[in-house]
N, C-alpha and C. Protein backbone atom coordinates (compact mmCIF):
# COMPACT_ATOMS: atom_id res chain seq x y z
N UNK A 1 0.84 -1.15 0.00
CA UNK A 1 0.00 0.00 0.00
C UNK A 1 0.89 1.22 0.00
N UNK A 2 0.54 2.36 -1.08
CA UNK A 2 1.36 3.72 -0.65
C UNK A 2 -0.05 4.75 -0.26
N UNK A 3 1.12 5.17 0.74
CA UNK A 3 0.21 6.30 1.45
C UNK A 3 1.19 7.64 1.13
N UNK A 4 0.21 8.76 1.26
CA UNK A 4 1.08 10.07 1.17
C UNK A 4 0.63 10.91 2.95
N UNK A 5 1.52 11.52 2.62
CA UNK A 5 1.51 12.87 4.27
C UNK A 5 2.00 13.82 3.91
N UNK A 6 2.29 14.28 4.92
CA UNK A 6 3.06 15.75 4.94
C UNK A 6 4.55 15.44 4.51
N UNK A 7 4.87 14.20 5.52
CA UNK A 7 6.25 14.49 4.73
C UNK A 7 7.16 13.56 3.65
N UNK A 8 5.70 13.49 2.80
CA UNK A 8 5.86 12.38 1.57
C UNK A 8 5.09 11.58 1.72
N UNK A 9 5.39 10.32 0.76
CA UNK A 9 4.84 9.04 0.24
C UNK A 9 5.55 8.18 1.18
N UNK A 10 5.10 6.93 1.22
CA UNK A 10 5.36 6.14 1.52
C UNK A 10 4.70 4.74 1.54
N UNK A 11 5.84 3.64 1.52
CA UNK A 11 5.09 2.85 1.37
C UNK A 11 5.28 1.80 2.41
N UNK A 12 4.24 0.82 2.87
CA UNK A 12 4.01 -0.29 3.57
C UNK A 12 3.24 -1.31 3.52
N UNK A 13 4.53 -2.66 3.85
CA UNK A 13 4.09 -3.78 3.12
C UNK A 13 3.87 -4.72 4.66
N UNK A 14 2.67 -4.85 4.52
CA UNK A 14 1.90 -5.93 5.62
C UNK A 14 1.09 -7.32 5.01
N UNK A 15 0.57 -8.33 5.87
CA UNK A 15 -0.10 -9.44 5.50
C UNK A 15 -1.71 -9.01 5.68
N UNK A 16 -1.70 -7.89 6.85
CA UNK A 16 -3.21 -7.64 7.38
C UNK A 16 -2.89 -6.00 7.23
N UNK A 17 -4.28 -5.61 7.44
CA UNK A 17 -4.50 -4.40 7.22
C UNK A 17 -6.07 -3.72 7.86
N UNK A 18 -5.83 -3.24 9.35
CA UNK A 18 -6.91 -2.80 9.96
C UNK A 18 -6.90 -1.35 9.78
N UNK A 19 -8.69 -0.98 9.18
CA UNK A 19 -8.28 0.23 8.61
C UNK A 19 -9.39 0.83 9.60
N UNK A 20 -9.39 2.28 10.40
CA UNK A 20 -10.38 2.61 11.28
C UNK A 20 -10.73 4.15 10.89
N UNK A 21 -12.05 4.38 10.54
CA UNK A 21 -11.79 5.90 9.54
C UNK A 21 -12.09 6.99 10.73
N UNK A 22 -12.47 6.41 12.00
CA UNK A 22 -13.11 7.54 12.93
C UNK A 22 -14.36 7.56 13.39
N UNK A 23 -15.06 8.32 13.82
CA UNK A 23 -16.31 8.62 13.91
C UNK A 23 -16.42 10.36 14.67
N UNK A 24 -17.38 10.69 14.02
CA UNK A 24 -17.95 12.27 13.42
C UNK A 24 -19.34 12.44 14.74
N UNK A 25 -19.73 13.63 15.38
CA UNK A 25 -20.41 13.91 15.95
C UNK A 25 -21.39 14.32 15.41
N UNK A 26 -22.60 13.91 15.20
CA UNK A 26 -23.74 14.38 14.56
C UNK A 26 -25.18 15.29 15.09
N UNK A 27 -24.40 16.25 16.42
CA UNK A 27 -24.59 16.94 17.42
C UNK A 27 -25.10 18.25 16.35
N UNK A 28 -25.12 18.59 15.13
CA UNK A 28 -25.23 19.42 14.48
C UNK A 28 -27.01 19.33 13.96
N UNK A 29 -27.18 17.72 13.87
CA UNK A 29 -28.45 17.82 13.28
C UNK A 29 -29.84 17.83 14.14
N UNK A 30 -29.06 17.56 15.90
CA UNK A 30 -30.09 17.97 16.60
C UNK A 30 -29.91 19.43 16.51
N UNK A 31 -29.01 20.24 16.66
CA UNK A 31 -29.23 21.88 16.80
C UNK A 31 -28.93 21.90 18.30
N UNK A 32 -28.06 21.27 18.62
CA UNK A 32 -27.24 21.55 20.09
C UNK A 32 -27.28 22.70 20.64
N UNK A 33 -26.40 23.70 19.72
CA UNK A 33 -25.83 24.99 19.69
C UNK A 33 -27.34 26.05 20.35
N UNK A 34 -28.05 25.55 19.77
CA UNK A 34 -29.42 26.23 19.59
C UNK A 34 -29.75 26.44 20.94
N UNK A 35 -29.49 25.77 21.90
CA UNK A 35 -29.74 25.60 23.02
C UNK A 35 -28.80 26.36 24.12
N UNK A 36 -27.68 26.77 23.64
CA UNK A 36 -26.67 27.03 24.27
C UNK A 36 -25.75 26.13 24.72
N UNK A 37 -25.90 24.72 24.85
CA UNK A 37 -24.99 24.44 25.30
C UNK A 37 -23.61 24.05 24.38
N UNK A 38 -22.34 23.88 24.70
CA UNK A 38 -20.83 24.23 23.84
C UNK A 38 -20.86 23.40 23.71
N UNK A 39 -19.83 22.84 22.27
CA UNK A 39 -19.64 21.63 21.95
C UNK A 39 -18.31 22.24 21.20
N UNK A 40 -17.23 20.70 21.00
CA UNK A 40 -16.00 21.28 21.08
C UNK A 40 -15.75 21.31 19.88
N UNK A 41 -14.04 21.45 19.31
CA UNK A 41 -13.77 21.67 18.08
C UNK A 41 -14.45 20.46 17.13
N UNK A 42 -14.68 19.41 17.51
CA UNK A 42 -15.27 17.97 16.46
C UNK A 42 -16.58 18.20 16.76
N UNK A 43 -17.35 18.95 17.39
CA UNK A 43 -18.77 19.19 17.54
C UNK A 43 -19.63 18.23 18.74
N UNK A 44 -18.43 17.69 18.72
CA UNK A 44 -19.24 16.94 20.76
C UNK A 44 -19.62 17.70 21.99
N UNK A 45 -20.61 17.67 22.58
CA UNK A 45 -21.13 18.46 23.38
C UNK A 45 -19.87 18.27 24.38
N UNK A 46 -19.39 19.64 25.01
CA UNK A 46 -18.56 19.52 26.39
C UNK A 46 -19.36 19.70 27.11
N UNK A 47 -18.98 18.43 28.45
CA UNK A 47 -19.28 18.29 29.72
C UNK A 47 -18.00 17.97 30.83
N UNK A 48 -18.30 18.35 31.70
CA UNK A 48 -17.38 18.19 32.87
C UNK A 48 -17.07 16.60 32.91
N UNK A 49 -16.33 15.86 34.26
CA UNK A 49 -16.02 14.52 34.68
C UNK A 49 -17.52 14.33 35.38
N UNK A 50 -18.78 14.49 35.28
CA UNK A 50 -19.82 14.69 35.97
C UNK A 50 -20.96 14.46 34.53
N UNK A 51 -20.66 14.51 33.30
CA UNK A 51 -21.04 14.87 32.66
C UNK A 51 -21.96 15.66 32.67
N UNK A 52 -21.85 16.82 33.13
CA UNK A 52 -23.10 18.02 32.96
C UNK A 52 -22.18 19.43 32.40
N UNK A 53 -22.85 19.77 31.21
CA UNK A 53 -23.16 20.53 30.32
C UNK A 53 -23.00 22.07 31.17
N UNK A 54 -22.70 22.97 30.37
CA UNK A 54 -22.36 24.41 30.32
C UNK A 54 -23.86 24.88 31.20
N UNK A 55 -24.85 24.11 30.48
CA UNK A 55 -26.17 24.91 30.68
C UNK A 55 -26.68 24.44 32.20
N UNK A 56 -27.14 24.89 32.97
CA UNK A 56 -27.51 24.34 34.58
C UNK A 56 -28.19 23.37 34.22
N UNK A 57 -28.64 21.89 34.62
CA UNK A 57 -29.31 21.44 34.38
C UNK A 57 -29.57 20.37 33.26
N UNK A 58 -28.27 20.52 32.69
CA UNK A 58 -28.60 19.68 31.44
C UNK A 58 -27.44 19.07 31.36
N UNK A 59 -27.96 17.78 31.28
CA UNK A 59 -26.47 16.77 31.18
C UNK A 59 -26.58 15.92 29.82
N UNK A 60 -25.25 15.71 29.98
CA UNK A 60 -25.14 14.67 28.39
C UNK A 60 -24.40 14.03 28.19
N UNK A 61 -24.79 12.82 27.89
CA UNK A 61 -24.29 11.18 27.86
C UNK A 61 -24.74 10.35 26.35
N UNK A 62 -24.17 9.73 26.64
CA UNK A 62 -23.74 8.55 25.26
C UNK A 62 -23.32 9.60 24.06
N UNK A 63 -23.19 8.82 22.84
CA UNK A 63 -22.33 9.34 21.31
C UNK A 63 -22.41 10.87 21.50
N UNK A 64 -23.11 11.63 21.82
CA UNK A 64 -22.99 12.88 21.55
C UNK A 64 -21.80 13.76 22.67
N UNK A 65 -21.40 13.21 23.75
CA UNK A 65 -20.17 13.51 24.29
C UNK A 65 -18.91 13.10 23.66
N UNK A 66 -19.08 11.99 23.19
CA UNK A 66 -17.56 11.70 22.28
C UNK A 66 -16.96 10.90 23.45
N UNK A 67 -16.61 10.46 24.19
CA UNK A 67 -16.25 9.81 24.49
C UNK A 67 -15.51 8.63 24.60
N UNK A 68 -16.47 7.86 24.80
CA UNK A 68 -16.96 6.24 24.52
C UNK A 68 -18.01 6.00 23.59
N UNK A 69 -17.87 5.62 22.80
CA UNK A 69 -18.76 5.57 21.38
C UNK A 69 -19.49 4.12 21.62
N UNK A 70 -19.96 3.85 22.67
CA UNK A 70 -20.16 2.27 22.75
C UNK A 70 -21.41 1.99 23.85
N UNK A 71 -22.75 1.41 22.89
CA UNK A 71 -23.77 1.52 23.79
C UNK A 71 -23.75 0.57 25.12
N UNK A 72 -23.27 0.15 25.80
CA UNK A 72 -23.09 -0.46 27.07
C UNK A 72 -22.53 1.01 27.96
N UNK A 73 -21.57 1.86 27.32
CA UNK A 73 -20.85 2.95 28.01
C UNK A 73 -22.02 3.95 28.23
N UNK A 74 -22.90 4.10 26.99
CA UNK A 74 -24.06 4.78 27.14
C UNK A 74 -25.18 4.34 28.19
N UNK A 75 -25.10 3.55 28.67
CA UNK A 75 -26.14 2.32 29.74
C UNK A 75 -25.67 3.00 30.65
N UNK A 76 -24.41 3.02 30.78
CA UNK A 76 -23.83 3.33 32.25
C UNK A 76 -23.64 4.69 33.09
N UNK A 77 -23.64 5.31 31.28
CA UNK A 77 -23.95 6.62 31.96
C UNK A 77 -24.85 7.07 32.29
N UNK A 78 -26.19 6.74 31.13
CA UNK A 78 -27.49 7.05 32.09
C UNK A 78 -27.66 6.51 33.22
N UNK A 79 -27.17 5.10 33.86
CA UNK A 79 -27.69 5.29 34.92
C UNK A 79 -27.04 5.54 36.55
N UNK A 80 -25.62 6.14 35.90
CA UNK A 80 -25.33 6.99 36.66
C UNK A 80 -25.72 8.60 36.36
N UNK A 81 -26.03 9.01 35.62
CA UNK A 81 -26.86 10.16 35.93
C UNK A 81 -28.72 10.54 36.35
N UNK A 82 -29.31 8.98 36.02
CA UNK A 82 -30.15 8.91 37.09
C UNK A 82 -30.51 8.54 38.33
N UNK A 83 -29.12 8.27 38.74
CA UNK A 83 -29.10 7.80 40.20
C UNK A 83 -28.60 9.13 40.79
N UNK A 84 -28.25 9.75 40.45
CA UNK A 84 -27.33 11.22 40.62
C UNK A 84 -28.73 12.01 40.74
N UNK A 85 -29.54 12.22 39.52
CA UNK A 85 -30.57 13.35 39.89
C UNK A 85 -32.14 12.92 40.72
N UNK A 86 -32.17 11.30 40.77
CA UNK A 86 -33.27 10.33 41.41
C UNK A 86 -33.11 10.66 42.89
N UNK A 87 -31.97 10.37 42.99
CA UNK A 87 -31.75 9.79 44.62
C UNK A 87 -30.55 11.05 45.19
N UNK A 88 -30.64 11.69 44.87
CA UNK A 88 -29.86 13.31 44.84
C UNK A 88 -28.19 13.00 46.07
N UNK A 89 -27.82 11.86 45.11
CA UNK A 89 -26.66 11.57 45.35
C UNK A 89 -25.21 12.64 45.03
N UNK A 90 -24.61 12.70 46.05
CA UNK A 90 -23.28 14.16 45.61
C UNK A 90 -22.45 13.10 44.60
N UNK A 91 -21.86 14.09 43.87
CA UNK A 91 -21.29 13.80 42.64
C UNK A 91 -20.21 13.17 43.04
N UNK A 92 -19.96 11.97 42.63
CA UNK A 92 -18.94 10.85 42.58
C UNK A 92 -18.41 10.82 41.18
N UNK A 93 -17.34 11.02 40.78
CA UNK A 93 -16.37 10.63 39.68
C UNK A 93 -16.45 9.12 39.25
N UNK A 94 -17.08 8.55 38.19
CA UNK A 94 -16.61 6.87 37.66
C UNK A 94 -15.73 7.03 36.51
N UNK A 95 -15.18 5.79 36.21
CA UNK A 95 -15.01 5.53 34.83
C UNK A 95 -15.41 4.87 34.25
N UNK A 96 -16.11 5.44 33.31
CA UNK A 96 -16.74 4.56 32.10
C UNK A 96 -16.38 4.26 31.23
N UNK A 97 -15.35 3.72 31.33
CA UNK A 97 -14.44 2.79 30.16
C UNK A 97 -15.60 1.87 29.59
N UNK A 98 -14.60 1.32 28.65
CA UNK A 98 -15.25 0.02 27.89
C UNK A 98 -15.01 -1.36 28.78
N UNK A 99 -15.68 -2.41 28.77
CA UNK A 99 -15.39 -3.41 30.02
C UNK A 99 -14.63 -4.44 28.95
N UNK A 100 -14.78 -4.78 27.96
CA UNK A 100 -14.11 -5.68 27.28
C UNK A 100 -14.42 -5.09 25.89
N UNK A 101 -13.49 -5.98 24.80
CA UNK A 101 -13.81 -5.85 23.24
C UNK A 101 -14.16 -7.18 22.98
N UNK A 102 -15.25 -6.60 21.72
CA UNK A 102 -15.45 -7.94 20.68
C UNK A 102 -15.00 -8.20 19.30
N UNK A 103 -14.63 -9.08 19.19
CA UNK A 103 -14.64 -9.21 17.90
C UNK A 103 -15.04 -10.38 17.56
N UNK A 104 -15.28 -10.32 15.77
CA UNK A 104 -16.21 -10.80 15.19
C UNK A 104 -17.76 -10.28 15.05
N UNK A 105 -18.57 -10.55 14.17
CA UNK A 105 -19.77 -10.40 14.40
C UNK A 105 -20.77 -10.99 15.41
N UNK A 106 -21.39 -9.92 16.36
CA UNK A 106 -22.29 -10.24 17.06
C UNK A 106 -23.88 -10.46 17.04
């Protein structure tokens, strides 16, 4: 395979080839902005380690924080942010990592 960059071409010769293009925030087609609350240079809503939002009151979890792009991570955050505003628990820091990977088709 040749690839080009900044500082040239180049080329690389492998048996496998994992190719990962990214993923894009689509925080634009709800009209985020509209609302006031900020979202960063890739258009993901910023939130604190708390995930709550610029705006009082408004928090935000799963794909549209950018994060963790992974609906189990999204599980977890809602329901740590409804145990947070349910049971008016003081703000505890988690991590919501990913718990394992899969591969193959599921």
């Amino acid at each position: 395979m040749e690839m080009s960059t900044n500082g040239g071409a180049n080329t690389l010769v492998a048996d496998k080839l994992l190719l990962a293009t990214g993923r894009v925030s689509n925080a634009d087609r709800l009209r985020v902005k509209n609302s006031g609350v900020e979202v960063d240079g890739r258009g993901f809503v910023s939130t604190n380690e708390y995930l709550e939002t610029n705006v009082p009151g408004v928090w935000a979890l799963g794909d549209i924080v950018g994060r963790y792009l992974l609906k189990h991570s999204a599980n977890l955050e809602a329901a740590y942010v409804g145990h947070l505003r349910l049971f008016r628990l003081g703000l505890r820091r988690i991590h919501l990592g990913p718990g394992r990977i899969r591969e193959g088709p599921r």
